[in-house]
PDB file of N, CA and C in Angstrom:
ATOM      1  N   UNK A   1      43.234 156.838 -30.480  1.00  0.00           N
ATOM      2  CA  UNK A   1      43.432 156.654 -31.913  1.00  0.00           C
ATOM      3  C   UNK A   1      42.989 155.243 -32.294  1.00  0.00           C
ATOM      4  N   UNK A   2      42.130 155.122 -33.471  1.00  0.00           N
ATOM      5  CA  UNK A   2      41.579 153.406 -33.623  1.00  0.00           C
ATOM      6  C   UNK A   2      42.810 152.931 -34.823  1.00  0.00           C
ATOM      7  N   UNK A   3      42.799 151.607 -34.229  1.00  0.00           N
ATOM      8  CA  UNK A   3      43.683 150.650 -35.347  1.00  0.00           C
ATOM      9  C   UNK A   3      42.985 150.860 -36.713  1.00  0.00           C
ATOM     10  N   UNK A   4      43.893 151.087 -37.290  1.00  0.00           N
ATOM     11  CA  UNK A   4      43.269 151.375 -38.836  1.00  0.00           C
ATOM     12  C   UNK A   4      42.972 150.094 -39.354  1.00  0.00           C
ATOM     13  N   UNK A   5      43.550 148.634 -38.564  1.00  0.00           N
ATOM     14  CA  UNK A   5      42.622 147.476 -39.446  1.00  0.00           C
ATOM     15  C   UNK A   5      40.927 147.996 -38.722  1.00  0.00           C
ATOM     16  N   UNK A   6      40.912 148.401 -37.867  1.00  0.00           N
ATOM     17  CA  UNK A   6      38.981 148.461 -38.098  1.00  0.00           C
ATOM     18  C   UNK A   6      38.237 149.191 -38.897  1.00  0.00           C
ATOM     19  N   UNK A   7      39.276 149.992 -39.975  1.00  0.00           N
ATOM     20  CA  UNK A   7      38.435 149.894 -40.730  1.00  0.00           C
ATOM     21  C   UNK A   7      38.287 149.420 -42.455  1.00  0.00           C
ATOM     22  N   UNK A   8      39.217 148.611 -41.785  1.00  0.00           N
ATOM     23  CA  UNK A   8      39.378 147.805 -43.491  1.00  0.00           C
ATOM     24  C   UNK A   8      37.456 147.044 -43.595  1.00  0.00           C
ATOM     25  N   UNK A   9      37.341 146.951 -44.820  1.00  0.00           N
ATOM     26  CA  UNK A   9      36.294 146.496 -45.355  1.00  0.00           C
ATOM     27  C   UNK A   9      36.251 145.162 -45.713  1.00  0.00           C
ATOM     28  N   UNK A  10      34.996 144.659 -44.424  1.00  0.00           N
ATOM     29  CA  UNK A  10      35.509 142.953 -44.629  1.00  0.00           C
ATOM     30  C   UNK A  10      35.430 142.549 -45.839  1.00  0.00           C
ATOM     31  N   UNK A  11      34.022 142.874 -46.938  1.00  0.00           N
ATOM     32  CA  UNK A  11      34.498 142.368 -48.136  1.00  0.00           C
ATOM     33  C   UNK A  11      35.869 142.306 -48.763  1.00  0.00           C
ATOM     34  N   UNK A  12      36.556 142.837 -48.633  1.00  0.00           N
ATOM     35  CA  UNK A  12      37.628 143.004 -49.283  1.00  0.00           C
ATOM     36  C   UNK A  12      38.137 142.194 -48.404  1.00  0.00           C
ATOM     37  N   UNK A  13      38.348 141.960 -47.278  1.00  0.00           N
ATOM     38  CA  UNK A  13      38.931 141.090 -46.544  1.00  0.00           C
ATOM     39  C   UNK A  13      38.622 139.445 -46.680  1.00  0.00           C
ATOM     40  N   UNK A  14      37.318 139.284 -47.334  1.00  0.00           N
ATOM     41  CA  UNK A  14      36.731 138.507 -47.396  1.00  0.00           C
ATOM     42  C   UNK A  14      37.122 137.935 -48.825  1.00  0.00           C
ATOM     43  N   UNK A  15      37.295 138.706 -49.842  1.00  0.00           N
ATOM     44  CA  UNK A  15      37.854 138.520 -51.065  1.00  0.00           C
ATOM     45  C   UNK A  15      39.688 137.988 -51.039  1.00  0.00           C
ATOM     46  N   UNK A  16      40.490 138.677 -50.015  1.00  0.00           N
ATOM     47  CA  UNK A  16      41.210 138.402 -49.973  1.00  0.00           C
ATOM     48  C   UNK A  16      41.633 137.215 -49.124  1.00  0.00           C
ATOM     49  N   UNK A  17      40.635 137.440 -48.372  1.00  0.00           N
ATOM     50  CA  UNK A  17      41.128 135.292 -47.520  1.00  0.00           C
ATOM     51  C   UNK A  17      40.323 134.181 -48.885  1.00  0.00           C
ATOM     52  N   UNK A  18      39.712 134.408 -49.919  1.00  0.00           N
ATOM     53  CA  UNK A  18      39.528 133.844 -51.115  1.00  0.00           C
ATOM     54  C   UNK A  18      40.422 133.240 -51.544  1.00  0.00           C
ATOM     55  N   UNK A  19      40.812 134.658 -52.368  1.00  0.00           N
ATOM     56  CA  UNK A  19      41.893 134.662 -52.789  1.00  0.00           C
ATOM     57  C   UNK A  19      43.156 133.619 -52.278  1.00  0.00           C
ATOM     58  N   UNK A  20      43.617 133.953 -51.291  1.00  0.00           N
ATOM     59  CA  UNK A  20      44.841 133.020 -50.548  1.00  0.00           C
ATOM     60  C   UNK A  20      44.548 132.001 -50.507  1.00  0.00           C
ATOM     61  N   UNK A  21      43.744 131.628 -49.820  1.00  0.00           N
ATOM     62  CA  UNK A  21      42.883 129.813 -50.608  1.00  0.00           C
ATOM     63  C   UNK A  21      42.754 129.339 -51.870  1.00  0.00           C
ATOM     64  N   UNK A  22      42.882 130.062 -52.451  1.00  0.00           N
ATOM     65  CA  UNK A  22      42.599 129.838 -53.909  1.00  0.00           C
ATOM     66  C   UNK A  22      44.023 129.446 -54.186  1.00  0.00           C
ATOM     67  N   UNK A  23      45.207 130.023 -53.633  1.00  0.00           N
ATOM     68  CA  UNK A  23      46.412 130.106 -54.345  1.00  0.00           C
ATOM     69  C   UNK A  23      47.821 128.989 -53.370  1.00  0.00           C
ATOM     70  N   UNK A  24      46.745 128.546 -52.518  1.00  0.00           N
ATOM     71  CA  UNK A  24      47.575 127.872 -51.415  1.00  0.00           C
ATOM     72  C   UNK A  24      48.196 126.457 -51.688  1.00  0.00           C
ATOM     73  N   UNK A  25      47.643 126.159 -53.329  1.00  0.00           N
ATOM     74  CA  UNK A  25      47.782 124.635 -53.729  1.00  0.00           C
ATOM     75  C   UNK A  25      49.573 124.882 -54.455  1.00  0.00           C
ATOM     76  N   UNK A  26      50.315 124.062 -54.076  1.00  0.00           N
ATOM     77  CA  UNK A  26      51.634 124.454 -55.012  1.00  0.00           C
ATOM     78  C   UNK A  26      51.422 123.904 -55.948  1.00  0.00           C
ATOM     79  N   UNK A  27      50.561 123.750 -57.005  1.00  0.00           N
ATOM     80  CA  UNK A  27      50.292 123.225 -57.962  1.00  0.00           C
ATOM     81  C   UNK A  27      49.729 124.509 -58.806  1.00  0.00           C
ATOM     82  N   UNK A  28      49.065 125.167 -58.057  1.00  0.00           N
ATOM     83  CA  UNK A  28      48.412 126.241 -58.503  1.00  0.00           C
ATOM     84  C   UNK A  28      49.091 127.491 -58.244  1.00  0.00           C
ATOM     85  N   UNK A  29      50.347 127.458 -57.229  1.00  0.00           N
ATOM     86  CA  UNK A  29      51.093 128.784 -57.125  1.00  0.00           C
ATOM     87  C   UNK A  29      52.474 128.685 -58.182  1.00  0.00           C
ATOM     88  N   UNK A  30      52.973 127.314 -58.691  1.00  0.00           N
ATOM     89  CA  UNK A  30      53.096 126.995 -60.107  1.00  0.00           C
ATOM     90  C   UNK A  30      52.553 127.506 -61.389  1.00  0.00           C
ATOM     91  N   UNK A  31      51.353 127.628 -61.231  1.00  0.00           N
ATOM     92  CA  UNK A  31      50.487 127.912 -62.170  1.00  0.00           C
ATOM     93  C   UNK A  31      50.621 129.590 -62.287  1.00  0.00           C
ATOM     94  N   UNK A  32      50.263 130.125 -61.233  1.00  0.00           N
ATOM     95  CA  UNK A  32      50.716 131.855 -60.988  1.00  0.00           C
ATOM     96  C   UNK A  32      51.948 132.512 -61.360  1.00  0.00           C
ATOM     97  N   UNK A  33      53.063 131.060 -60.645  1.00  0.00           N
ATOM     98  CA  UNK A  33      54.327 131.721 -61.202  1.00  0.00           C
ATOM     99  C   UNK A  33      54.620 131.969 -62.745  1.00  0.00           C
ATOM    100  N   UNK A  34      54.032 130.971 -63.764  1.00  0.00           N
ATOM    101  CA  UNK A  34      54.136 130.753 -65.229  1.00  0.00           C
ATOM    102  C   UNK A  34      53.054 131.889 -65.489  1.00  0.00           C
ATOM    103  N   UNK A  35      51.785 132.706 -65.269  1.00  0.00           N
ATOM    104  CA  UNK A  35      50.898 133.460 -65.657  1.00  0.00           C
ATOM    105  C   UNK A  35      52.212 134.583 -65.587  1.00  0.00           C
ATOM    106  N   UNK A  36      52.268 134.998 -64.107  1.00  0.00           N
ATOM    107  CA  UNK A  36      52.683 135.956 -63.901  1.00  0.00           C
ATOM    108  C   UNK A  36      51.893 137.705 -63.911  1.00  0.00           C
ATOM    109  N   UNK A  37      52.415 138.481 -65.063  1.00  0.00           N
ATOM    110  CA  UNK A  37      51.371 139.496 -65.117  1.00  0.00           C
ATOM    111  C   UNK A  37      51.122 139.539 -66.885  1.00  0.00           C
ATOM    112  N   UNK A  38      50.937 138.363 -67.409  1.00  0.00           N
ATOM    113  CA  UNK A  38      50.875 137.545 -68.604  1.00  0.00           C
ATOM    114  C   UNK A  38      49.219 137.470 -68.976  1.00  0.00           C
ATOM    115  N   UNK A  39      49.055 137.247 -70.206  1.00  0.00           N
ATOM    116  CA  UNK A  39      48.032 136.149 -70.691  1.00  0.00           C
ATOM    117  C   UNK A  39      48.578 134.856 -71.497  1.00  0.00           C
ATOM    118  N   UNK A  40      48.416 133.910 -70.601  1.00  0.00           N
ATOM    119  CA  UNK A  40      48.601 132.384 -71.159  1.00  0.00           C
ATOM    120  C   UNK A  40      47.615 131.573 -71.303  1.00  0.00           C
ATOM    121  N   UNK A  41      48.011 130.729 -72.626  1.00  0.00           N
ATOM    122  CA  UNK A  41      47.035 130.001 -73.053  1.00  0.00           C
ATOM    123  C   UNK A  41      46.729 128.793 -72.061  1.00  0.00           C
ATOM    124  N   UNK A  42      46.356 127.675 -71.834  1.00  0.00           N
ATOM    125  CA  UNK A  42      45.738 126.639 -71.364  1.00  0.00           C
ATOM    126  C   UNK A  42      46.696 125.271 -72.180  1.00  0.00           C
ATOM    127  N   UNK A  43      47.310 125.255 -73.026  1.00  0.00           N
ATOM    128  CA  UNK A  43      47.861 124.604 -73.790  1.00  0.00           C
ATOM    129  C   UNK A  43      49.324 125.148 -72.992  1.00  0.00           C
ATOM    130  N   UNK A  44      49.770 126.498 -73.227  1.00  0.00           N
ATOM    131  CA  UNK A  44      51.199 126.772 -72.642  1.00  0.00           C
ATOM    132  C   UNK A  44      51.102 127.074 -71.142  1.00  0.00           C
ATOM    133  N   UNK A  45      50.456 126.411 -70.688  1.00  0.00           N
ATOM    134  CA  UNK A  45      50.514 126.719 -69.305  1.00  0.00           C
ATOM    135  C   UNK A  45      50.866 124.764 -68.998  1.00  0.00           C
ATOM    136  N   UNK A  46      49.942 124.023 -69.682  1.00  0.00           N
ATOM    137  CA  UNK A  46      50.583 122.674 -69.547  1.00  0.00           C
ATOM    138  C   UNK A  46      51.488 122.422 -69.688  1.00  0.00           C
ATOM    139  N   UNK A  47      52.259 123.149 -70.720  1.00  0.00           N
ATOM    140  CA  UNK A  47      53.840 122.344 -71.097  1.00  0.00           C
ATOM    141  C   UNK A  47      54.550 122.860 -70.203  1.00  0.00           C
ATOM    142  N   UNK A  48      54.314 124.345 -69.529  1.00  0.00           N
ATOM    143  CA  UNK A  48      55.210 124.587 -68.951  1.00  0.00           C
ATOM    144  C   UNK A  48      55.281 124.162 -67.547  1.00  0.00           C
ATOM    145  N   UNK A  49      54.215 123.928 -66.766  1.00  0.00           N
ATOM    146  CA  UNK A  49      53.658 123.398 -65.370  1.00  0.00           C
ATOM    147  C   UNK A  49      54.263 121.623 -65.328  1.00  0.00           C
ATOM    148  N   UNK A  50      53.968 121.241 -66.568  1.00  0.00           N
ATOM    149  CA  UNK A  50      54.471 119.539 -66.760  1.00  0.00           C
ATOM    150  C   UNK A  50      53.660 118.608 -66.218  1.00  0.00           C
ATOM    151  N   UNK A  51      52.497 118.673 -66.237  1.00  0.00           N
ATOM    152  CA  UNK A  51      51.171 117.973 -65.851  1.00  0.00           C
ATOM    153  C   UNK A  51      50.245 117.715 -67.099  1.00  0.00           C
ATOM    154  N   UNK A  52      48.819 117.085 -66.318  1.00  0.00           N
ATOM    155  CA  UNK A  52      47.993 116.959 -67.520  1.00  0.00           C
ATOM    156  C   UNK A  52      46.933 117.958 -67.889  1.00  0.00           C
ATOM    157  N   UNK A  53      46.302 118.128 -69.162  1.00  0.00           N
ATOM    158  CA  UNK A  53      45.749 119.290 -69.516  1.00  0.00           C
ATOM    159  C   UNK A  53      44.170 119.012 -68.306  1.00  0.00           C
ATOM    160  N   UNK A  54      43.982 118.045 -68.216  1.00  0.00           N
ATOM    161  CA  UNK A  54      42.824 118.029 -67.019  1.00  0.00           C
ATOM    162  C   UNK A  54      42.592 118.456 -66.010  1.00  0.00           C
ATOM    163  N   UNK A  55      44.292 118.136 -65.054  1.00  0.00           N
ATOM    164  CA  UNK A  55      44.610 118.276 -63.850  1.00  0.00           C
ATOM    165  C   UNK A  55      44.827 120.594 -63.970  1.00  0.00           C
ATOM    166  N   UNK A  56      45.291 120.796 -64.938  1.00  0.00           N
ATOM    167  CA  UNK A  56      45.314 122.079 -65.017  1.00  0.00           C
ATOM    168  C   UNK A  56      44.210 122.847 -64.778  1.00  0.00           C
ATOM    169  N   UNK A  57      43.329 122.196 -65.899  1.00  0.00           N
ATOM    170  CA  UNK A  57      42.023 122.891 -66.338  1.00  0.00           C
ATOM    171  C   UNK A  57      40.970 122.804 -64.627  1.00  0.00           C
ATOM    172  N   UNK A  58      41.756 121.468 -63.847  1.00  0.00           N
ATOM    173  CA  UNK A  58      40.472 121.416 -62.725  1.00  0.00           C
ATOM    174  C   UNK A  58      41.135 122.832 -62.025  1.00  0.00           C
ATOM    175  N   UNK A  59      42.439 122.750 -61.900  1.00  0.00           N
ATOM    176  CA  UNK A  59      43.287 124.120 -61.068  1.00  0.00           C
ATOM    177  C   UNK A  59      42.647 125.404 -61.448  1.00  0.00           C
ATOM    178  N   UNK A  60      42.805 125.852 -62.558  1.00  0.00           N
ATOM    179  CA  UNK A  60      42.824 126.797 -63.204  1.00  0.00           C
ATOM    180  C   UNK A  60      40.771 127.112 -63.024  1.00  0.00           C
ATOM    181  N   UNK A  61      40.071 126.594 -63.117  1.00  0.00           N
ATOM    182  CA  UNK A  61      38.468 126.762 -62.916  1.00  0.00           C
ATOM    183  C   UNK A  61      38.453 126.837 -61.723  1.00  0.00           C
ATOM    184  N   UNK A  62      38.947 126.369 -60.736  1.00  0.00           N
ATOM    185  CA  UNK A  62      38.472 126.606 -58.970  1.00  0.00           C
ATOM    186  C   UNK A  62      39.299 128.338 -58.555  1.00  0.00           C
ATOM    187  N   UNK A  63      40.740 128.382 -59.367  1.00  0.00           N
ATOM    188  CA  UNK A  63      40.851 130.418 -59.006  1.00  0.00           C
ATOM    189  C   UNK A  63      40.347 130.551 -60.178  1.00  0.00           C
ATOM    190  N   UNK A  64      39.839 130.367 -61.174  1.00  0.00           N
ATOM    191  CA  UNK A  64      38.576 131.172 -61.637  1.00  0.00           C
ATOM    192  C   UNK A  64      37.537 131.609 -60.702  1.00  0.00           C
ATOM    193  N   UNK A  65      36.668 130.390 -60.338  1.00  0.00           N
ATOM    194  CA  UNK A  65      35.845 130.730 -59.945  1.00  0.00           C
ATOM    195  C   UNK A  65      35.830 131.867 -58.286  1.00  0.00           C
ATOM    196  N   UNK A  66      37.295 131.305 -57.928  1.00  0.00           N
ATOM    197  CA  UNK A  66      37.370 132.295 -56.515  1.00  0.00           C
ATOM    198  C   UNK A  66      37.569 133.878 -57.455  1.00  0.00           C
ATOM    199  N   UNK A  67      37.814 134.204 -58.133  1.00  0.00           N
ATOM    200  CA  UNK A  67      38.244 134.805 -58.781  1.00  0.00           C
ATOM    201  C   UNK A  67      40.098 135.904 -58.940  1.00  0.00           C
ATOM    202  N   UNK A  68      40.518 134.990 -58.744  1.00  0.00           N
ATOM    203  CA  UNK A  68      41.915 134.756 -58.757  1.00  0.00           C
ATOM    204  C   UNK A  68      41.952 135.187 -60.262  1.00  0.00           C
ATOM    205  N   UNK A  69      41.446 134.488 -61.549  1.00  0.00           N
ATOM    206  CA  UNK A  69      42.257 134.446 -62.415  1.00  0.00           C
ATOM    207  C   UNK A  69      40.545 134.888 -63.433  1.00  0.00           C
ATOM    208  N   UNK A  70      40.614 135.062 -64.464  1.00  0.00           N
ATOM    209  CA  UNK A  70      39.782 135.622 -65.767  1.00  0.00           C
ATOM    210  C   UNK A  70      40.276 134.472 -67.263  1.00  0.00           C
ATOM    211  N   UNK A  71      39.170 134.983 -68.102  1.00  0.00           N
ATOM    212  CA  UNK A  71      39.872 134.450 -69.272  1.00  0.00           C
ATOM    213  C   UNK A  71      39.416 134.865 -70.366  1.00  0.00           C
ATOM    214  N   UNK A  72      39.694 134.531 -71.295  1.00  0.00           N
ATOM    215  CA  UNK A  72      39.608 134.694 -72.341  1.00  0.00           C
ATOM    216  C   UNK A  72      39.266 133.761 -73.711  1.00  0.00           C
ATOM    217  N   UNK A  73      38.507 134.061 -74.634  1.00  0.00           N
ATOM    218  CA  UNK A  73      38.566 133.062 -75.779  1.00  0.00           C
ATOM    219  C   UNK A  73      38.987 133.321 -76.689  1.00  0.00           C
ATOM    220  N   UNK A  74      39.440 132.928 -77.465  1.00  0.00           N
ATOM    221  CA  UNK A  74      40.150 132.983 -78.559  1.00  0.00           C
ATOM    222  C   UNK A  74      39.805 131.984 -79.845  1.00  0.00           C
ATOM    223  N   UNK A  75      39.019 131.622 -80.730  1.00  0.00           N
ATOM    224  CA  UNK A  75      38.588 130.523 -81.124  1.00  0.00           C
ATOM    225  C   UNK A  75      38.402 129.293 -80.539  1.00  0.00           C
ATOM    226  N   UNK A  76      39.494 128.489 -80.913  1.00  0.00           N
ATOM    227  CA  UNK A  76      39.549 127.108 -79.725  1.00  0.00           C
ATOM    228  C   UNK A  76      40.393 127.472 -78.541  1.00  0.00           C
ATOM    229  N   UNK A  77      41.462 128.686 -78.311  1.00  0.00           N
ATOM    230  CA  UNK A  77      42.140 128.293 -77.488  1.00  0.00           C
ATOM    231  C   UNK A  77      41.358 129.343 -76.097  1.00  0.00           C
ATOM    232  N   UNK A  78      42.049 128.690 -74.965  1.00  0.00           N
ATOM    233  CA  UNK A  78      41.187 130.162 -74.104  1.00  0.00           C
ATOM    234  C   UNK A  78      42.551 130.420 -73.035  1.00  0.00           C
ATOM    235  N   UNK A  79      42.587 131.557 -73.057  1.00  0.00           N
ATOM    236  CA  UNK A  79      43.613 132.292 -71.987  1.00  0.00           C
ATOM    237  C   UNK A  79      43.011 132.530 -70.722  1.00  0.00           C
ATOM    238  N   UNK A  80      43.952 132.700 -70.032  1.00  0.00           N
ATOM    239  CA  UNK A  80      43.976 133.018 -68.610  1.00  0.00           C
ATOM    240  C   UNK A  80      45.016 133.987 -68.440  1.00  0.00           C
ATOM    241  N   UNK A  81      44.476 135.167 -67.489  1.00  0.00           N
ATOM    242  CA  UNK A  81      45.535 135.915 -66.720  1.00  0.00           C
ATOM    243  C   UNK A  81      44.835 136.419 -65.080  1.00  0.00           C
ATOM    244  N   UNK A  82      45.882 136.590 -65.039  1.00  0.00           N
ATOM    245  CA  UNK A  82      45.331 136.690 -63.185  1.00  0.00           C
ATOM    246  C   UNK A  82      44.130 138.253 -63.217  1.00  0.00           C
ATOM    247  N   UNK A  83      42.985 137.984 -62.812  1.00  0.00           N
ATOM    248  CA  UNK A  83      41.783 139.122 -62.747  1.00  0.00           C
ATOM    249  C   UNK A  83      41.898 140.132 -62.171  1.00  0.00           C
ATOM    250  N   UNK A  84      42.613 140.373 -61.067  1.00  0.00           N
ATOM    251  CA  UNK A  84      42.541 141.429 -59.972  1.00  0.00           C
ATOM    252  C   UNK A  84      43.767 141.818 -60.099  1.00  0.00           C
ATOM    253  N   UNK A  85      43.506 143.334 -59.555  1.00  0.00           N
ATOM    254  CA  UNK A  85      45.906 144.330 -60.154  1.00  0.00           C
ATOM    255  C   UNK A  85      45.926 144.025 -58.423  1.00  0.00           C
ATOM    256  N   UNK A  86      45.196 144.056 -57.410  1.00  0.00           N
ATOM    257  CA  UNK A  86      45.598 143.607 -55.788  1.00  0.00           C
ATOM    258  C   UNK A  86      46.611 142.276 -56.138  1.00  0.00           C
ATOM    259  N   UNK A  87      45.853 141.114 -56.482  1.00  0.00           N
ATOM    260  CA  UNK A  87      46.004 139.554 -56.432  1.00  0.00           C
ATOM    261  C   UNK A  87      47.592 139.795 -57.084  1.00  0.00           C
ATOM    262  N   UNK A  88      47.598 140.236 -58.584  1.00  0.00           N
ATOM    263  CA  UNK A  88      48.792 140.490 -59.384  1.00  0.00           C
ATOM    264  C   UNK A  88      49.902 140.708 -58.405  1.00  0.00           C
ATOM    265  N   UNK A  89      49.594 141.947 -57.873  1.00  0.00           N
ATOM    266  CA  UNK A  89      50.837 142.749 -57.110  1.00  0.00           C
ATOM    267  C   UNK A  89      51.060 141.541 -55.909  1.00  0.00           C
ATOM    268  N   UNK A  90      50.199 140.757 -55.222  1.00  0.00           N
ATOM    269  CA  UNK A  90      50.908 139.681 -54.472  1.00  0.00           C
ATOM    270  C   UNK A  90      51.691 138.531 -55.209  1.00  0.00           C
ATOM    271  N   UNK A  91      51.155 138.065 -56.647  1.00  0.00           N
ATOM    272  CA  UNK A  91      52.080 137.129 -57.432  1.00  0.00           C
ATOM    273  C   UNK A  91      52.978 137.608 -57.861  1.00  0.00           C
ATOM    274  N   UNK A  92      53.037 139.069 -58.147  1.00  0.00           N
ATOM    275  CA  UNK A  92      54.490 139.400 -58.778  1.00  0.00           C
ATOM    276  C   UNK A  92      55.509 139.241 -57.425  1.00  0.00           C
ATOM    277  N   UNK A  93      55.057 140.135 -56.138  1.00  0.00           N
ATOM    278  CA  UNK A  93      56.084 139.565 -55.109  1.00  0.00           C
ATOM    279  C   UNK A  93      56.302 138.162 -54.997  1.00  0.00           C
ATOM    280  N   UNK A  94      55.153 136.905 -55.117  1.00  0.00           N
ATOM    281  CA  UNK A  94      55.704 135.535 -54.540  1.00  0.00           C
ATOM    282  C   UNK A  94      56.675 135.859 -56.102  1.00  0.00           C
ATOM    283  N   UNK A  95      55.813 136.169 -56.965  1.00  0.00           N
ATOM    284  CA  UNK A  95      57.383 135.346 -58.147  1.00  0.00           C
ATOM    285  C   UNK A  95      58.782 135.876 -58.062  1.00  0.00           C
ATOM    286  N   UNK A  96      58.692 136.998 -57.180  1.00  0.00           N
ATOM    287  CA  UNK A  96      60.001 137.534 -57.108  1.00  0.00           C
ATOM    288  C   UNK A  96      60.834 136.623 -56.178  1.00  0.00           C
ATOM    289  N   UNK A  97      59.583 135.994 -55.120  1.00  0.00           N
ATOM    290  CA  UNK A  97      60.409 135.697 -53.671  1.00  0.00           C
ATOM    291  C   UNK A  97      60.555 134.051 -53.961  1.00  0.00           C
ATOM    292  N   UNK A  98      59.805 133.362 -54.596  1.00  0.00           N
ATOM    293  CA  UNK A  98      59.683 131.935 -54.350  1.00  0.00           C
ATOM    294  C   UNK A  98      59.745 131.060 -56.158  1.00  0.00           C
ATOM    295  N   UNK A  99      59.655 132.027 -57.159  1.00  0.00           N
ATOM    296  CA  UNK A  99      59.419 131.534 -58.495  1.00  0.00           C
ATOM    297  C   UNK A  99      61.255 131.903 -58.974  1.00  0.00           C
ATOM    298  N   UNK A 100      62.210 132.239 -58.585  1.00  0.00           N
ATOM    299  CA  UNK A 100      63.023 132.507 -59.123  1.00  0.00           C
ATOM    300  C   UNK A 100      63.266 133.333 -60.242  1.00  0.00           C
ATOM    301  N   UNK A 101      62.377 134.034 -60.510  1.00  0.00           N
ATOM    302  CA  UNK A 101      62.324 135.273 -61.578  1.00  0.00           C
ATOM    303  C   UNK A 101      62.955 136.460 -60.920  1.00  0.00           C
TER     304      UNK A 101
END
């Protein structure tokens, strides 16, 4: 009988060791805990994180770009919510286990 990890699909495996890098900064698993399974603005994600809108915006563009997180525009303001329902279903467990929600 073969281990069923051989046949997981490294992309996906590959997306998901991304992913976890992407989310390994506690600055940025802060950031996940306040998204949640949300769309938040860039403005309410500062007040609530308690940092600067820079230091966010550098967070918030690097799991963009892993693709952790998506966004949105809105005139001036631009949202973020987490991109992937996989990624989600692991932040809703950390927020259950480590965000106190």
């Amino acid at each position: 009988m073969a281990n069923s990890i051989e046949h997981m699909d490294d992309p996906h495996i590959d997306q998901a060791s991304r992913a976890m890098k992407a989310m390994s900064h506690p600055l940025r698993l802060k950031i996940l805990c306040v998204l949640g399974d949300k769309e938040v603005s860039v403005q309410d994600i500062v007040e609530q994180v308690g940092t600067t809108q820079s230091n966010i915006s550098q967070h918030l563009a690097l799991m963009r770009e892993k693709g952790v997180l998506r966004t949105r525009k809105d005139a001036n303001r631009v949202y973020y919510r987490v991109g992937d329902l996989r990624t989600l279903e692991v932040i809703v467990m950390l927020r259950n286990v480590f965000c106190g929600f």
